[in-house]
C-alpha atoms as a PDB file:
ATOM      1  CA  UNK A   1      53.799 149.274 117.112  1.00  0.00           C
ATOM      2  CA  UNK A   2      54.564 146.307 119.627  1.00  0.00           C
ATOM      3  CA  UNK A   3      53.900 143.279 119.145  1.00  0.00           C
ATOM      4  CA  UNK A   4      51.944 140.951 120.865  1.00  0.00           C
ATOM      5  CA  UNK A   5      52.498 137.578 119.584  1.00  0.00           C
ATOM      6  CA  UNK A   6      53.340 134.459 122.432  1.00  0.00           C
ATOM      7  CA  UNK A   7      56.790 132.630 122.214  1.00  0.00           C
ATOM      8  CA  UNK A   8      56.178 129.128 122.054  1.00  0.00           C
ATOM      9  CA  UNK A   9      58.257 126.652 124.180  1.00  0.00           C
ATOM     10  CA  UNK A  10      59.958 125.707 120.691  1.00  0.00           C
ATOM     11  CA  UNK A  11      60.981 129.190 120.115  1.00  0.00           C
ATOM     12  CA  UNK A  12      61.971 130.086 123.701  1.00  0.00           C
ATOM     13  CA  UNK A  13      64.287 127.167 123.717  1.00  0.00           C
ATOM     14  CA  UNK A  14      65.355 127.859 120.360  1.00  0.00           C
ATOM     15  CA  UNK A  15      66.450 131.772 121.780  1.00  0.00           C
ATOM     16  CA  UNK A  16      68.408 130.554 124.646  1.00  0.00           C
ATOM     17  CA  UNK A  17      70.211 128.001 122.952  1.00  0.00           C
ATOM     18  CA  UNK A  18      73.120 130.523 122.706  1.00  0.00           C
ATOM     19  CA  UNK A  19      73.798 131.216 126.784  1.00  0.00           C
ATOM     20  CA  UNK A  20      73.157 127.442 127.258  1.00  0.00           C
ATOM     21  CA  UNK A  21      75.932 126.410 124.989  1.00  0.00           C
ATOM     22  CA  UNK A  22      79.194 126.873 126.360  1.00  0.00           C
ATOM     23  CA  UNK A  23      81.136 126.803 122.645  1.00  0.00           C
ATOM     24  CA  UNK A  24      80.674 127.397 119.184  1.00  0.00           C
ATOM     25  CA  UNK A  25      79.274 125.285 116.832  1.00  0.00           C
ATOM     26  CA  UNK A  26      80.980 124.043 113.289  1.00  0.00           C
ATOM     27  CA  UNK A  27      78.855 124.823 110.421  1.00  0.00           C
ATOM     28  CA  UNK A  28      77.588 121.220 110.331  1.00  0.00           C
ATOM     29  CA  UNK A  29      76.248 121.246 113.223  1.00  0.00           C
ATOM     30  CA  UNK A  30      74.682 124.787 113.127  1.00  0.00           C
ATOM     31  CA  UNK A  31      72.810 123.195 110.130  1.00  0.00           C
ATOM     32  CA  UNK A  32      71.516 120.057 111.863  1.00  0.00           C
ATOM     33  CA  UNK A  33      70.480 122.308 114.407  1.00  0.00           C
ATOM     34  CA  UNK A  34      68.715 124.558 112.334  1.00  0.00           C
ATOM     35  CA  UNK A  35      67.019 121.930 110.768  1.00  0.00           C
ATOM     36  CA  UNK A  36      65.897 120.202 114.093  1.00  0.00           C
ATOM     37  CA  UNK A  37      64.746 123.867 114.896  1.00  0.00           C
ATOM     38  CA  UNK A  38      62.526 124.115 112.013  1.00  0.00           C
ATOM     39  CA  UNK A  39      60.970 120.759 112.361  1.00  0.00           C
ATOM     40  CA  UNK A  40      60.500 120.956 115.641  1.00  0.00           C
ATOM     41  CA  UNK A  41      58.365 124.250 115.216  1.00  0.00           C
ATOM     42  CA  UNK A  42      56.276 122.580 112.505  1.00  0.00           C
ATOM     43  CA  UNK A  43      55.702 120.195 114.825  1.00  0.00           C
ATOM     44  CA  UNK A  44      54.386 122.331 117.362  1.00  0.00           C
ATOM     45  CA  UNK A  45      52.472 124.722 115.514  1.00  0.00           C
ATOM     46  CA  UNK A  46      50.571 121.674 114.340  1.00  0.00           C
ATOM     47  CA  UNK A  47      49.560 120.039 117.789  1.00  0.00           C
ATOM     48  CA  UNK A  48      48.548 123.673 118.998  1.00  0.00           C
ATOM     49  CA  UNK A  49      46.572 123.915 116.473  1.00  0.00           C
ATOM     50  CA  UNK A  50      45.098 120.206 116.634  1.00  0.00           C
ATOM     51  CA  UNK A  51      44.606 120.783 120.214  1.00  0.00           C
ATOM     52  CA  UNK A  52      42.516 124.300 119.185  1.00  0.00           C
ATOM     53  CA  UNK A  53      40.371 122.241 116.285  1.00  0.00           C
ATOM     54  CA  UNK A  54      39.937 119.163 119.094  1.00  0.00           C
ATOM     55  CA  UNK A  55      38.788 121.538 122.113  1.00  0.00           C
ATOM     56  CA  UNK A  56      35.806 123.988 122.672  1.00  0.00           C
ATOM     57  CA  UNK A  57      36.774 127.317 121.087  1.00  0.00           C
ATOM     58  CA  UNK A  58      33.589 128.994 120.832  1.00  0.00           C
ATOM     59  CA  UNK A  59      35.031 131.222 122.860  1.00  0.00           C
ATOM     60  CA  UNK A  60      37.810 132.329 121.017  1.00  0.00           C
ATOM     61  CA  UNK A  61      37.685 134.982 118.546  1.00  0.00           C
ATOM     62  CA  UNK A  62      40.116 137.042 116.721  1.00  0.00           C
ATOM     63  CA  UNK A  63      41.029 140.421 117.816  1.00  0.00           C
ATOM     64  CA  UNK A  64      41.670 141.601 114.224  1.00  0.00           C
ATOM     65  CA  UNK A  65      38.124 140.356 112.668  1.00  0.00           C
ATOM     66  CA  UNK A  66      36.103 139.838 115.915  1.00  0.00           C
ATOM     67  CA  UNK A  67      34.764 136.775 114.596  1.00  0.00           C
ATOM     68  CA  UNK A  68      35.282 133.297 115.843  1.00  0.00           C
ATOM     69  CA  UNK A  69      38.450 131.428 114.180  1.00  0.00           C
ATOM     70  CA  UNK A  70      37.721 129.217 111.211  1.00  0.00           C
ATOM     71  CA  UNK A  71      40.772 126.565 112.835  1.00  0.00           C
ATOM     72  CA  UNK A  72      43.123 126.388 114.562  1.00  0.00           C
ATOM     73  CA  UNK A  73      46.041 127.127 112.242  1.00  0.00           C
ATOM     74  CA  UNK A  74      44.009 130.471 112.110  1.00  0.00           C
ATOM     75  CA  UNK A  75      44.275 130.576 115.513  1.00  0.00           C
ATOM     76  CA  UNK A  76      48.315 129.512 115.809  1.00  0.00           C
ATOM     77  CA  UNK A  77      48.970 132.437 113.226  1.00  0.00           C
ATOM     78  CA  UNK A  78      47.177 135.005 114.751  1.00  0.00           C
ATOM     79  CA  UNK A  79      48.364 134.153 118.461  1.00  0.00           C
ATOM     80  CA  UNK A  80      52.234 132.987 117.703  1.00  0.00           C
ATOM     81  CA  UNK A  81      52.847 134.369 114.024  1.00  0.00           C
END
């Protein structure tokens, strides 16, 4: 089964952190950055799907139910979750 779910900009940062870093991290920091990882992928999960719920989706559906999303935090899971 593949999967087909979109990286967000959050999470493609988030993956390349580790070539872009030329060291290793204490454990204090690895926690501050986890942290300012997590928040910053609430964040953006919530504007995508404000920007869904503010914009004309009639035309978006979901592949699993073939009916239209309800929101767009319906629409966020099913496209980046």
């Amino acid at each position: 089964m593949t999967n087909n779910k979109q990286q967000t900009a959050v999470e493609l940062f988030w993956n390349q952190l580790p070539e872009i870093l030329p060291f290793t991290v204490d454990t204090e920091t690895a926690v501050k950055l986890q942290k300012a990882y997590q928040q910053s992928k609430e964040m953006e999960k919530e504007q995508i799907a404000k920007a869904f719920d503010d914009g004309d989706y009639n035309y978006h559906y979901s592949r699993k139910t073939g009916n239209d999303f309800e929101d767009g935090k319906e629409y966020f899971n099913e496209v980046y979750r």
